[in-house]
PDB file of N, CA and C in Angstrom:
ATOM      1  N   UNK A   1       0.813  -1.184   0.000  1.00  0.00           N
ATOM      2  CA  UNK A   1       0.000   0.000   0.000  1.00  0.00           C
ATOM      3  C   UNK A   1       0.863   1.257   0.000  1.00  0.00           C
ATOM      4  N   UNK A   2       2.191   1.204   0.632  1.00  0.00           N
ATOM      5  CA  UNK A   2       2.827   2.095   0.983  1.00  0.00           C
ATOM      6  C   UNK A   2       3.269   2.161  -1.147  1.00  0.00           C
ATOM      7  N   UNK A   3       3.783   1.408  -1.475  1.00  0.00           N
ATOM      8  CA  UNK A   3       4.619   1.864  -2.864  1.00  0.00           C
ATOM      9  C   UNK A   3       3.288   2.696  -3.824  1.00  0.00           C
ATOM     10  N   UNK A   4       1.917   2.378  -3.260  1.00  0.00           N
ATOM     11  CA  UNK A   4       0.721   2.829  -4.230  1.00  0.00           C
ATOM     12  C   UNK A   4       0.621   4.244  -4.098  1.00  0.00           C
ATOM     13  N   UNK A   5       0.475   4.864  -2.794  1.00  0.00           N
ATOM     14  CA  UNK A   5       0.654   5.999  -2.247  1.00  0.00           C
ATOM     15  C   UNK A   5       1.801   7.144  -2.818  1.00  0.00           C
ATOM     16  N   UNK A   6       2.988   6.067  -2.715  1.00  0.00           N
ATOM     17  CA  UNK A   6       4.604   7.069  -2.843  1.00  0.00           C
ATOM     18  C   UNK A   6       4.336   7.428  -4.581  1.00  0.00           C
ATOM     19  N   UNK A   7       3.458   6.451  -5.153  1.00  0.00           N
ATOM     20  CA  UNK A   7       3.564   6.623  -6.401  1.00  0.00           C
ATOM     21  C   UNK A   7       2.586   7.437  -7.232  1.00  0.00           C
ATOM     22  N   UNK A   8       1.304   7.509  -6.556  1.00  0.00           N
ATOM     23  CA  UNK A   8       0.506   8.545  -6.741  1.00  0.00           C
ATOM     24  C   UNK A   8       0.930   9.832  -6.589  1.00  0.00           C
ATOM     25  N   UNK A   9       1.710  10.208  -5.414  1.00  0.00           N
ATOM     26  CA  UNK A   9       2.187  10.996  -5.227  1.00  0.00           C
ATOM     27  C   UNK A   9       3.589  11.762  -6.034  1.00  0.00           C
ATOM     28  N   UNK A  10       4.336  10.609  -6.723  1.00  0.00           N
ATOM     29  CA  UNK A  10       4.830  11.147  -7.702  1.00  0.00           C
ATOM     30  C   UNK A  10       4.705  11.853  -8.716  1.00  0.00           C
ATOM     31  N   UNK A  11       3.591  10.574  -9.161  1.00  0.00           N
ATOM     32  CA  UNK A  11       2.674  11.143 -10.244  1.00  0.00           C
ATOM     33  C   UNK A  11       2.355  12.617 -10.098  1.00  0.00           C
ATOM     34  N   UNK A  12       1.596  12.617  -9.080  1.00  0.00           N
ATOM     35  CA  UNK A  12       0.665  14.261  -8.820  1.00  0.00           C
ATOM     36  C   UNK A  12       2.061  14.969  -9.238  1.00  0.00           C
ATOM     37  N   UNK A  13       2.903  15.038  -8.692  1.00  0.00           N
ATOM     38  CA  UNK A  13       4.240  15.983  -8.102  1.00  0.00           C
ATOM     39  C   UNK A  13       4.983  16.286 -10.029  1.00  0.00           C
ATOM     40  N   UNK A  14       4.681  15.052 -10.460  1.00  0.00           N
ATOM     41  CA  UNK A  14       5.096  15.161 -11.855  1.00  0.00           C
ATOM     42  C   UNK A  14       4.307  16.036 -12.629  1.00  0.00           C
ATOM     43  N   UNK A  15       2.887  15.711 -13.239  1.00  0.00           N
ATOM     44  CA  UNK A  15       1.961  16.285 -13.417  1.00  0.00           C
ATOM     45  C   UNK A  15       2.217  18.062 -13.113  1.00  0.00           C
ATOM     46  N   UNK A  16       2.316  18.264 -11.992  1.00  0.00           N
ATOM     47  CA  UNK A  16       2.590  19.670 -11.440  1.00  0.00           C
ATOM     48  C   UNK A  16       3.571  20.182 -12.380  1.00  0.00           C
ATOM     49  N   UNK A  17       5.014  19.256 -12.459  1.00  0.00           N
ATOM     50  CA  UNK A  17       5.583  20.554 -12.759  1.00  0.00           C
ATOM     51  C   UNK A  17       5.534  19.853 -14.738  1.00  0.00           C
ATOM     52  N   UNK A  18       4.808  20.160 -14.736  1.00  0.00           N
ATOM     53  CA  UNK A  18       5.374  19.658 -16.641  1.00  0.00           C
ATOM     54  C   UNK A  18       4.936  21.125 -16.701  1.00  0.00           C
ATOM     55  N   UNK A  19       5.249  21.670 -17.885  1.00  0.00           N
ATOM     56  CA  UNK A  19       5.379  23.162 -18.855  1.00  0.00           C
ATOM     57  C   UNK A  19       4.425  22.783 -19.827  1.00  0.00           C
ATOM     58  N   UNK A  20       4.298  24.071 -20.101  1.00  0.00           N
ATOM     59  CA  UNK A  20       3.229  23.890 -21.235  1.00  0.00           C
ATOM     60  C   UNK A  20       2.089  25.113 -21.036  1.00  0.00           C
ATOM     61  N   UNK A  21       1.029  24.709 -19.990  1.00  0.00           N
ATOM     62  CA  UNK A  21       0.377  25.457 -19.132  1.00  0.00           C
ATOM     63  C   UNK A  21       0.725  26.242 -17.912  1.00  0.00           C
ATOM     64  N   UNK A  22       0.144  26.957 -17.763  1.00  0.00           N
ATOM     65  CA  UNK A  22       0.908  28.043 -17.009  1.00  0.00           C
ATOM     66  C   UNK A  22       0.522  27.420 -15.442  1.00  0.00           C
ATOM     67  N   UNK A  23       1.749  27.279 -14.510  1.00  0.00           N
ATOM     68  CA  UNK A  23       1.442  27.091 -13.324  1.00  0.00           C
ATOM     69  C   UNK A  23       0.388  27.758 -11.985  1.00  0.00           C
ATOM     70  N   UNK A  24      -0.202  26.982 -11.497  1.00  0.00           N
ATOM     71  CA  UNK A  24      -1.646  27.978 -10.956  1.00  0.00           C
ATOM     72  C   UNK A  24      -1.210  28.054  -9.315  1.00  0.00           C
ATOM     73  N   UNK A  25      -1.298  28.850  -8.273  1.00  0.00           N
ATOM     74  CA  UNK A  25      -0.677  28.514  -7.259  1.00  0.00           C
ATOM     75  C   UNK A  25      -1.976  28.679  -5.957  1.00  0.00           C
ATOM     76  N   UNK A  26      -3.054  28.234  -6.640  1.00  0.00           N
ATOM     77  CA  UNK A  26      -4.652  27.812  -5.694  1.00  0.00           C
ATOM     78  C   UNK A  26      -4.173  26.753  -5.874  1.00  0.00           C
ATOM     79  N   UNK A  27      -4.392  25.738  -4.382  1.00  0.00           N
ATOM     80  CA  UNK A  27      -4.441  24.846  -4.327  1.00  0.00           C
ATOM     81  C   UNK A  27      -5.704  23.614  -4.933  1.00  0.00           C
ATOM     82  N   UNK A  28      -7.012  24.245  -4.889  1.00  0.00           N
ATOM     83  CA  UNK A  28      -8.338  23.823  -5.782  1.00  0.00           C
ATOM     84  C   UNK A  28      -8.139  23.889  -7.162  1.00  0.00           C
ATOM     85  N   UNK A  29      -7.244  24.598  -7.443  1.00  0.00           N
ATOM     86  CA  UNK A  29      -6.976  24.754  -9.437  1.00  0.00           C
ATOM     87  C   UNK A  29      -6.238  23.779 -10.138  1.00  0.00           C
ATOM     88  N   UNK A  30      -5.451  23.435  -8.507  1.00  0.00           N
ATOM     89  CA  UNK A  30      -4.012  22.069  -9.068  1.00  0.00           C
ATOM     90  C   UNK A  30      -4.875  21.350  -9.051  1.00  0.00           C
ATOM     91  N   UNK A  31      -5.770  20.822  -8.118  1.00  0.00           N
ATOM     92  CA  UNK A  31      -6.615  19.605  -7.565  1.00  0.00           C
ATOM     93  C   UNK A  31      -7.797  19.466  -8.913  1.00  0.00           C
ATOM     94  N   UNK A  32      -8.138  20.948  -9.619  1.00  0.00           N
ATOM     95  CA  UNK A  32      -9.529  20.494 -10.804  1.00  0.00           C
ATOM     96  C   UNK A  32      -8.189  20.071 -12.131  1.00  0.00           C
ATOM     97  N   UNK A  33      -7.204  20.528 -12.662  1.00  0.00           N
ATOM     98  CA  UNK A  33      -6.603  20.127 -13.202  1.00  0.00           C
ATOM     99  C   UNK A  33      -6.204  18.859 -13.470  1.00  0.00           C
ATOM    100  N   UNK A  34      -5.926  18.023 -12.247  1.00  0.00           N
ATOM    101  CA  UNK A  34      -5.538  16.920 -11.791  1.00  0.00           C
ATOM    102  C   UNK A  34      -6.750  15.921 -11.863  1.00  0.00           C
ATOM    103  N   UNK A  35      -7.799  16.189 -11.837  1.00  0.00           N
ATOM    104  CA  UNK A  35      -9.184  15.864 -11.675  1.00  0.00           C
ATOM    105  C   UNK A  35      -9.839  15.856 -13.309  1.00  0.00           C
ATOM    106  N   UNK A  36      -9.581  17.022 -13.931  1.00  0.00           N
ATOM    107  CA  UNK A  36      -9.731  16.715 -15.422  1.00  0.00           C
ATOM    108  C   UNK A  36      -8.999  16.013 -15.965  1.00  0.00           C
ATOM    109  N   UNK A  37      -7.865  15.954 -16.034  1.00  0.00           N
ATOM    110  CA  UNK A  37      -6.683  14.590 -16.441  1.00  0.00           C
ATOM    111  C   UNK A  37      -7.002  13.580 -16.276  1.00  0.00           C
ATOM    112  N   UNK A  38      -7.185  13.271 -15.406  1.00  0.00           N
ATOM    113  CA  UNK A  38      -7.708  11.775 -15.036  1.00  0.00           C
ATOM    114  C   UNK A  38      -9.068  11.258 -15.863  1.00  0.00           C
ATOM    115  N   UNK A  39     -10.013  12.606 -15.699  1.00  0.00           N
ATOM    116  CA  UNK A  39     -11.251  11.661 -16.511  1.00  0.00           C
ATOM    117  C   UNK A  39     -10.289  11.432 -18.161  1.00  0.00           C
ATOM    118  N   UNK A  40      -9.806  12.872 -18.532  1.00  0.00           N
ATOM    119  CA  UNK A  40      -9.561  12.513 -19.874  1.00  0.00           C
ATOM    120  C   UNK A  40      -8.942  10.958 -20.128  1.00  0.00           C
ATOM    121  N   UNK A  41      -7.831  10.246 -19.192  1.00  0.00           N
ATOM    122  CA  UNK A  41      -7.223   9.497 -19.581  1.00  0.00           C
ATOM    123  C   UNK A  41      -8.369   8.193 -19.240  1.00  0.00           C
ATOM    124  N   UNK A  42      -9.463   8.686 -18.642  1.00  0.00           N
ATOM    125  CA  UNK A  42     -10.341   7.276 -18.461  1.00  0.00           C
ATOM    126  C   UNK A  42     -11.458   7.066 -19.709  1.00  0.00           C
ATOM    127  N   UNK A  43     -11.161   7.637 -20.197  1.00  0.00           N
ATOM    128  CA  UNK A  43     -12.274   8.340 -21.528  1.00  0.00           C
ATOM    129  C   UNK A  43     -13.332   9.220 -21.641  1.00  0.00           C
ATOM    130  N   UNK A  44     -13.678   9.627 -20.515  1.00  0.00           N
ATOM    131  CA  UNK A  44     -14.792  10.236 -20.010  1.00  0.00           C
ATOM    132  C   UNK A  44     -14.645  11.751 -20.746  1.00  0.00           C
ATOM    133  N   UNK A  45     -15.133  12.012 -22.087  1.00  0.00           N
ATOM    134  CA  UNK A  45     -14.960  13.433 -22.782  1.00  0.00           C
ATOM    135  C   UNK A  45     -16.216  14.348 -22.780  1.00  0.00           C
ATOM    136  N   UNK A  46     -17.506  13.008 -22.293  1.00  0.00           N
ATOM    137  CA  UNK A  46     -18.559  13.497 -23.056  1.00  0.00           C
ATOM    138  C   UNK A  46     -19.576  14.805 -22.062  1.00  0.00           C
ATOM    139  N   UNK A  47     -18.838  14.977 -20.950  1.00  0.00           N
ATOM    140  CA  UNK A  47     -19.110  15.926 -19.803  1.00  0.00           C
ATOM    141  C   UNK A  47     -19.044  17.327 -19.916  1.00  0.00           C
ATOM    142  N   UNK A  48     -20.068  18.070 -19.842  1.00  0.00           N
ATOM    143  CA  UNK A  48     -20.274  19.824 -19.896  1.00  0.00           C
ATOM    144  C   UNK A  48     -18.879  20.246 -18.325  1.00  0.00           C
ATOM    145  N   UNK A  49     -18.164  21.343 -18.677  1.00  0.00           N
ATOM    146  CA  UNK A  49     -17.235  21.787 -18.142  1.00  0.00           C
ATOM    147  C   UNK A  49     -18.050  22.316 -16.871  1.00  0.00           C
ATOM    148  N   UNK A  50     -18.956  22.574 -16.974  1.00  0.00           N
ATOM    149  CA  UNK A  50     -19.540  22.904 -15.261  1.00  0.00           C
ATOM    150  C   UNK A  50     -20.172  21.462 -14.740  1.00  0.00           C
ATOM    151  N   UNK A  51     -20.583  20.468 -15.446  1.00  0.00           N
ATOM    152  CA  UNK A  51     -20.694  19.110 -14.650  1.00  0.00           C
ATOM    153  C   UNK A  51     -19.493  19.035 -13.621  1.00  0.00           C
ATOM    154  N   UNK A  52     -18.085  18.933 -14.611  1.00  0.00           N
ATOM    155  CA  UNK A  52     -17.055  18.132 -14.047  1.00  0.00           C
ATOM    156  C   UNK A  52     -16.981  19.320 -12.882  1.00  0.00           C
ATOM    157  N   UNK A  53     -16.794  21.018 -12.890  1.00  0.00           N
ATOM    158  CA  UNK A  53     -16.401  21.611 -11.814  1.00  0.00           C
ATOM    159  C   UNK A  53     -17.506  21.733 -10.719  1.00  0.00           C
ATOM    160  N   UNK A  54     -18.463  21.207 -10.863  1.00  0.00           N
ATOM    161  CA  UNK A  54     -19.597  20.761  -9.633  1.00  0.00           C
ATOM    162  C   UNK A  54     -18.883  19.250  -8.842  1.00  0.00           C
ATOM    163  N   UNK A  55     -18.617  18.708  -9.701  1.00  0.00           N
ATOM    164  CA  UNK A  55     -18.432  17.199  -9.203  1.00  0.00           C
ATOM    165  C   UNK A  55     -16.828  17.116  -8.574  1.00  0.00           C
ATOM    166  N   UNK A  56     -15.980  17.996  -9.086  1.00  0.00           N
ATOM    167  CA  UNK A  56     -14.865  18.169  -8.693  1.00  0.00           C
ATOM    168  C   UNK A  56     -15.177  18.961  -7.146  1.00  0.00           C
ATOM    169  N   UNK A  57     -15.915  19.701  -7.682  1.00  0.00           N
ATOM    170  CA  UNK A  57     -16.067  20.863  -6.032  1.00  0.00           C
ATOM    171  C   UNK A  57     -16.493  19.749  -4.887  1.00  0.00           C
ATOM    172  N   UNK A  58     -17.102  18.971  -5.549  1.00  0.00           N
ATOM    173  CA  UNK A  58     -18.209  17.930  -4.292  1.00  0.00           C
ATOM    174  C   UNK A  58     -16.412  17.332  -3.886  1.00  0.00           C
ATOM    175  N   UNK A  59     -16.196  16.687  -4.867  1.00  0.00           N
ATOM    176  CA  UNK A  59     -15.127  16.246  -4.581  1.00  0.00           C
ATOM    177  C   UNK A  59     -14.325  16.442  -3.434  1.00  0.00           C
ATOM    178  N   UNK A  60     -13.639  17.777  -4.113  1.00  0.00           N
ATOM    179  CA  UNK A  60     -12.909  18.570  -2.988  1.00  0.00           C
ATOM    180  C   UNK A  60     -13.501  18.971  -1.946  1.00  0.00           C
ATOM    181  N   UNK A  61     -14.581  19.110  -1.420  1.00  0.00           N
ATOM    182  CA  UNK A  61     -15.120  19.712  -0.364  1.00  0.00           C
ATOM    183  C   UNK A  61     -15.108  18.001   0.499  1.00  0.00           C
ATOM    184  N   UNK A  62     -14.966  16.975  -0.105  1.00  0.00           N
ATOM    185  CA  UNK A  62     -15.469  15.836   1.209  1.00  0.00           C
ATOM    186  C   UNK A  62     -14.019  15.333   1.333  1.00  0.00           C
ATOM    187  N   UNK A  63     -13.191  15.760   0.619  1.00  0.00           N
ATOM    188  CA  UNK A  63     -11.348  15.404   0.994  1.00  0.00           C
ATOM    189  C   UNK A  63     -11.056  15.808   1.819  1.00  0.00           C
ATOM    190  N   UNK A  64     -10.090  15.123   2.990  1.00  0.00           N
ATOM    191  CA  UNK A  64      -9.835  15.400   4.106  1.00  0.00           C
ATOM    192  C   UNK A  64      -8.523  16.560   4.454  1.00  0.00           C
ATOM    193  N   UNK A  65      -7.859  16.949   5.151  1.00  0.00           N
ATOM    194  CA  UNK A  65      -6.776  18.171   5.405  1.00  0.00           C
ATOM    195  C   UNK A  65      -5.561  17.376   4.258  1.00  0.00           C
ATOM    196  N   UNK A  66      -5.336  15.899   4.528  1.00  0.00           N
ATOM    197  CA  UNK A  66      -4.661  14.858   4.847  1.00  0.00           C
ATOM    198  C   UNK A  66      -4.121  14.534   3.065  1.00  0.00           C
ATOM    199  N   UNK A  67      -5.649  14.715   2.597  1.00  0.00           N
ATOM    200  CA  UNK A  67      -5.542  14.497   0.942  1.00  0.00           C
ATOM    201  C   UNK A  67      -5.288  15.969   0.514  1.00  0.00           C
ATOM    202  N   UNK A  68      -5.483  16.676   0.995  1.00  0.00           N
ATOM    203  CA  UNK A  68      -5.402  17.935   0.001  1.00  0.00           C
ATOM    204  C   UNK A  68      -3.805  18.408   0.381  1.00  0.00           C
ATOM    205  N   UNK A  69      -3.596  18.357   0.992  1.00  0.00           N
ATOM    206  CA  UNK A  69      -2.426  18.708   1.557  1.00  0.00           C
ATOM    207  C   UNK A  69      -1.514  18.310   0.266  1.00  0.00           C
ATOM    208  N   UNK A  70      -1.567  17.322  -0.604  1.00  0.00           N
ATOM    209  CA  UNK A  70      -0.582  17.133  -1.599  1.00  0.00           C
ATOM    210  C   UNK A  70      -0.778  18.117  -2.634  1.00  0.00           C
ATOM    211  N   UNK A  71      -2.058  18.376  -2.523  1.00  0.00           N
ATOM    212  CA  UNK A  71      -2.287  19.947  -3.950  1.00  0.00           C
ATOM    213  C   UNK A  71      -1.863  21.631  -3.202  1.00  0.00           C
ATOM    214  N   UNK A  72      -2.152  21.246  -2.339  1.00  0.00           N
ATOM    215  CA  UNK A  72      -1.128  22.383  -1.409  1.00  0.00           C
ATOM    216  C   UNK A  72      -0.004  22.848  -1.259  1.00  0.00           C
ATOM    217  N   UNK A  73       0.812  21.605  -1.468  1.00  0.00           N
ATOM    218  CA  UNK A  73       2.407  21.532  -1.335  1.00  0.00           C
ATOM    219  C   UNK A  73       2.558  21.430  -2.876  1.00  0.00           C
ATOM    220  N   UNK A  74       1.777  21.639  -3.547  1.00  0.00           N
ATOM    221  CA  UNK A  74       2.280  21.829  -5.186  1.00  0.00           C
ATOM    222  C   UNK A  74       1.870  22.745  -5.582  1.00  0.00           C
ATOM    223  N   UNK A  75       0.777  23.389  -4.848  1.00  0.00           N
ATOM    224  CA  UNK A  75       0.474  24.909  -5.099  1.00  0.00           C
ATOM    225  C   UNK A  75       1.954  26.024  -4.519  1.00  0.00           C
ATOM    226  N   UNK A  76       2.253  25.692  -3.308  1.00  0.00           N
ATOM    227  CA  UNK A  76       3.015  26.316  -2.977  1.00  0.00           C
ATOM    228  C   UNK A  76       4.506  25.933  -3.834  1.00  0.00           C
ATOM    229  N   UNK A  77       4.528  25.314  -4.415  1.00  0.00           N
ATOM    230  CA  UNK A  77       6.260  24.730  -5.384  1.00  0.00           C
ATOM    231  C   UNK A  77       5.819  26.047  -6.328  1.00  0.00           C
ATOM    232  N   UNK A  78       4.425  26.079  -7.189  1.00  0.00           N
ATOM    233  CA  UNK A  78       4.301  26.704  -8.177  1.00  0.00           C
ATOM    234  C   UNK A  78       4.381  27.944  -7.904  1.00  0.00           C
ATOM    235  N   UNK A  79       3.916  28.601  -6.811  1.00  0.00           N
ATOM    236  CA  UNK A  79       4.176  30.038  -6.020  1.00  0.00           C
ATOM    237  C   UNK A  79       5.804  29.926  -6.152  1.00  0.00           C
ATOM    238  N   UNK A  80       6.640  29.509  -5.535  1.00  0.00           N
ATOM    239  CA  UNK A  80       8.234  29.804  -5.471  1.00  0.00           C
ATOM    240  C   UNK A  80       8.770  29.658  -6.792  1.00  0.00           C
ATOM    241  N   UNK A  81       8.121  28.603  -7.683  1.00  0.00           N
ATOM    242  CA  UNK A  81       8.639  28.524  -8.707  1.00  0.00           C
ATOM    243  C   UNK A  81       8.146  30.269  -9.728  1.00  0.00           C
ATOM    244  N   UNK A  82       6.880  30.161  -9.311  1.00  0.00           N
ATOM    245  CA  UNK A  82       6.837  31.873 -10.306  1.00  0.00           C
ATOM    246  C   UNK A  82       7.598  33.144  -9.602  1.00  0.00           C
ATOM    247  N   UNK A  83       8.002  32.737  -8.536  1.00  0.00           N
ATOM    248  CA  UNK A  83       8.349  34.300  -7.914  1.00  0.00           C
ATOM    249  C   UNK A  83      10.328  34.243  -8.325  1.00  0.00           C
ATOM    250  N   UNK A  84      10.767  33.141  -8.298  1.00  0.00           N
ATOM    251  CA  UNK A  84      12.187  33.099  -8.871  1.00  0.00           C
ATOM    252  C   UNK A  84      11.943  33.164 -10.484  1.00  0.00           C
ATOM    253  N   UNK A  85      10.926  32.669 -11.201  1.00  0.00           N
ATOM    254  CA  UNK A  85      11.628  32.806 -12.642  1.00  0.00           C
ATOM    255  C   UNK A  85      10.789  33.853 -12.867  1.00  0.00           C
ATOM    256  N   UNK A  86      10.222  34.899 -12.794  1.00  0.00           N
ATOM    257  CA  UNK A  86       9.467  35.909 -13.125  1.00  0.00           C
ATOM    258  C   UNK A  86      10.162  37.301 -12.235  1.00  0.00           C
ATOM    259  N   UNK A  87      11.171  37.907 -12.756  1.00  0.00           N
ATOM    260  CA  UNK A  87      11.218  39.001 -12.172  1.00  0.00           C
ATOM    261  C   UNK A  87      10.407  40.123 -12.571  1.00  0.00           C
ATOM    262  N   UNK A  88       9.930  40.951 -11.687  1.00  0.00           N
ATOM    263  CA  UNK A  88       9.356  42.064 -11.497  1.00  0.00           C
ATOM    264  C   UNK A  88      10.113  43.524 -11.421  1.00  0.00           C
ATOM    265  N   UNK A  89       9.774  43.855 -12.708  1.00  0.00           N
ATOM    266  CA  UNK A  89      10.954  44.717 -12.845  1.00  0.00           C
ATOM    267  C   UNK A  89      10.113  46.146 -12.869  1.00  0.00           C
ATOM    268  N   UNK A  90       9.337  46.414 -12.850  1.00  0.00           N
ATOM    269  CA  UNK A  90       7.770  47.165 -13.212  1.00  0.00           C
ATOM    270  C   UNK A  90       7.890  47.591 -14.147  1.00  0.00           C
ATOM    271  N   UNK A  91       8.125  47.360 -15.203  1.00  0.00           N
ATOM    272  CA  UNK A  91       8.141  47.558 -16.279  1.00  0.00           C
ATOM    273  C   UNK A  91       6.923  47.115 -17.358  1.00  0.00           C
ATOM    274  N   UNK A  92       6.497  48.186 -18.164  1.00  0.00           N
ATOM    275  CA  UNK A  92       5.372  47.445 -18.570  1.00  0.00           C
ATOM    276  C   UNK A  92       5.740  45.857 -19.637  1.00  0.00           C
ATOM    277  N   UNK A  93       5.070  45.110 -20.071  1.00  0.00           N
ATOM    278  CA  UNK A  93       5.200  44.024 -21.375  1.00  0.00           C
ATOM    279  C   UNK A  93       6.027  44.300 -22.275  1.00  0.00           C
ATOM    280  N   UNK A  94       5.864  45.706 -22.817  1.00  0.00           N
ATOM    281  CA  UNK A  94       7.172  45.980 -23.975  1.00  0.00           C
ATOM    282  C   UNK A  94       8.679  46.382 -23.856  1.00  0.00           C
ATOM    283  N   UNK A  95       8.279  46.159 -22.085  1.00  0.00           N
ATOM    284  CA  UNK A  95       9.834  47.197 -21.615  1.00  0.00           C
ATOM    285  C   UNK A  95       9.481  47.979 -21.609  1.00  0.00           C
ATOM    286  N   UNK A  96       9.205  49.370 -22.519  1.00  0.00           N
ATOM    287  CA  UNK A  96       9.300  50.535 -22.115  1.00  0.00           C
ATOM    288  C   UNK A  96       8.715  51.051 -21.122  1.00  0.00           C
ATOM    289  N   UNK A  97       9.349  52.103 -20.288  1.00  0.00           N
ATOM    290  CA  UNK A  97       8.376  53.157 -19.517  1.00  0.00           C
ATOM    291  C   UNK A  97       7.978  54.181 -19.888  1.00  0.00           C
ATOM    292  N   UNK A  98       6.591  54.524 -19.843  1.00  0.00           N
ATOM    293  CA  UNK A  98       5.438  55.326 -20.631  1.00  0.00           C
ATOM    294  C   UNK A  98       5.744  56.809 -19.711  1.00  0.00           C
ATOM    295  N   UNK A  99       5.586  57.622 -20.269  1.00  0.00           N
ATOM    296  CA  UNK A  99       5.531  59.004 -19.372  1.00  0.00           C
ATOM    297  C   UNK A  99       3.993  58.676 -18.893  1.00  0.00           C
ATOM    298  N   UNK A 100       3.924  59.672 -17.829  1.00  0.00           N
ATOM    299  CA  UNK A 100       2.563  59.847 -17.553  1.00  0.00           C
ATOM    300  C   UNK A 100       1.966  61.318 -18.099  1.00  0.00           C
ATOM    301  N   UNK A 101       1.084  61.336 -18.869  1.00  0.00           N
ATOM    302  CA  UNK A 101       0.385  63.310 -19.148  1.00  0.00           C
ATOM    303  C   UNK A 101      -0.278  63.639 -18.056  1.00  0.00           C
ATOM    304  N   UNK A 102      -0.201  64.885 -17.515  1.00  0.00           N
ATOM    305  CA  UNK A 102      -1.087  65.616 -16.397  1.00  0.00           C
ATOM    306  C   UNK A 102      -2.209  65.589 -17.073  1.00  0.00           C
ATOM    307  N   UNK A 103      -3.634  65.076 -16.508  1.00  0.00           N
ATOM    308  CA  UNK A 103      -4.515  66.530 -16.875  1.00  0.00           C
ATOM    309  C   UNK A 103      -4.284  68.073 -16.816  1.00  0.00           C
ATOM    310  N   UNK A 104      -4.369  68.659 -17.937  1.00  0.00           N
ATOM    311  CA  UNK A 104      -4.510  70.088 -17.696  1.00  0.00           C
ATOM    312  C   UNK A 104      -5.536  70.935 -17.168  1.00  0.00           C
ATOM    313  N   UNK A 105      -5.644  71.678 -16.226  1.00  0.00           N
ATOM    314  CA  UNK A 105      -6.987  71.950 -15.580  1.00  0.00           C
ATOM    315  C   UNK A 105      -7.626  72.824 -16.995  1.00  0.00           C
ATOM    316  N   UNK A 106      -9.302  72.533 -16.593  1.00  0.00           N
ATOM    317  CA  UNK A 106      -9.790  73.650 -17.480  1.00  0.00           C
ATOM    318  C   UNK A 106      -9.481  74.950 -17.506  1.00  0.00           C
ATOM    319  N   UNK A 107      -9.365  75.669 -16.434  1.00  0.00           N
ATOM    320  CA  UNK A 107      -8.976  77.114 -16.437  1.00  0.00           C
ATOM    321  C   UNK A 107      -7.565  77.535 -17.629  1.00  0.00           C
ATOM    322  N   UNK A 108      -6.542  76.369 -17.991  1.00  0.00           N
ATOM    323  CA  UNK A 108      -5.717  76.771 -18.377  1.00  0.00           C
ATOM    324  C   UNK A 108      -6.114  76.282 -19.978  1.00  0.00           C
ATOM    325  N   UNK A 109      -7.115  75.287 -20.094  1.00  0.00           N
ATOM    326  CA  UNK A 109      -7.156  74.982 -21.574  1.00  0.00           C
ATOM    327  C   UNK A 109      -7.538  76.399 -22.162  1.00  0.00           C
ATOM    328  N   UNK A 110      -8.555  76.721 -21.615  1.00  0.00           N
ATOM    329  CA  UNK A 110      -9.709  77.957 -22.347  1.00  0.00           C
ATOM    330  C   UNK A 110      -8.726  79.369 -22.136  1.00  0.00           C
ATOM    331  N   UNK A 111      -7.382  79.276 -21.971  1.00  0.00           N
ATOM    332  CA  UNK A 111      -6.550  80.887 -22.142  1.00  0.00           C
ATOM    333  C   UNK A 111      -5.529  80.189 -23.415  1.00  0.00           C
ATOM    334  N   UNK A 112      -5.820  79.079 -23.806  1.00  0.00           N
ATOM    335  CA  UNK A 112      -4.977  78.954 -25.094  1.00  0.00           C
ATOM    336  C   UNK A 112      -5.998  78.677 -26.261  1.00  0.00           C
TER     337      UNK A 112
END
């Protein structure tokens, strides 16, 4: 029982970090992710996207501290992992920094 566990748990831990999709750092977002994967690989396609996030929510709401705790500790990898490879430089998307324009008060538009 113990090797079934260590190995699920790999799994999950694997799953987490593959690229591709952008890492989510809610612990409920790893857990519906993880939760859609699975049906996909069981065949189950033929489900409206708010079925599965009702049934996922039921889900998650009757999991114990004990089970969630593994989407937790992969929420939090994905938090450290975005805060080291994402620097914050405040800079906008293109790089550049934009001036800012004052408003000009009305009193001064209407003397030009």
């Amino acid at each position: 029982m113990l090797a079934t566990k260590i190995s699920w748990c790999c799994s999950t831990f694997a799953f987490s970090m593959r690229l591709g999709k952008s890492p989510t750092v809610n612990p409920y977002f790893v857990f519906l992710d993880h939760f859609r994967n699975n049906l996909q690989k069981r065949g189950i396609c033929q489900l409206k996207p708010t079925v599965i996030n009702k049934v996922a929510g039921i889900k998650w709401r009757k999991m114990t501290p004990a089970q969630k705790s593994v989407f937790i500790e992969i929420a939090q990898i994905n938090r450290s992992r975005m805060n080291t490879t994402i620097p914050r430089l405040g800079l906008p998307v293109g790089g550049v920094k934009r001036c800012l324009i004052k408003k000009v008060p009305r009193a001064v538009k209407e003397t030009f």
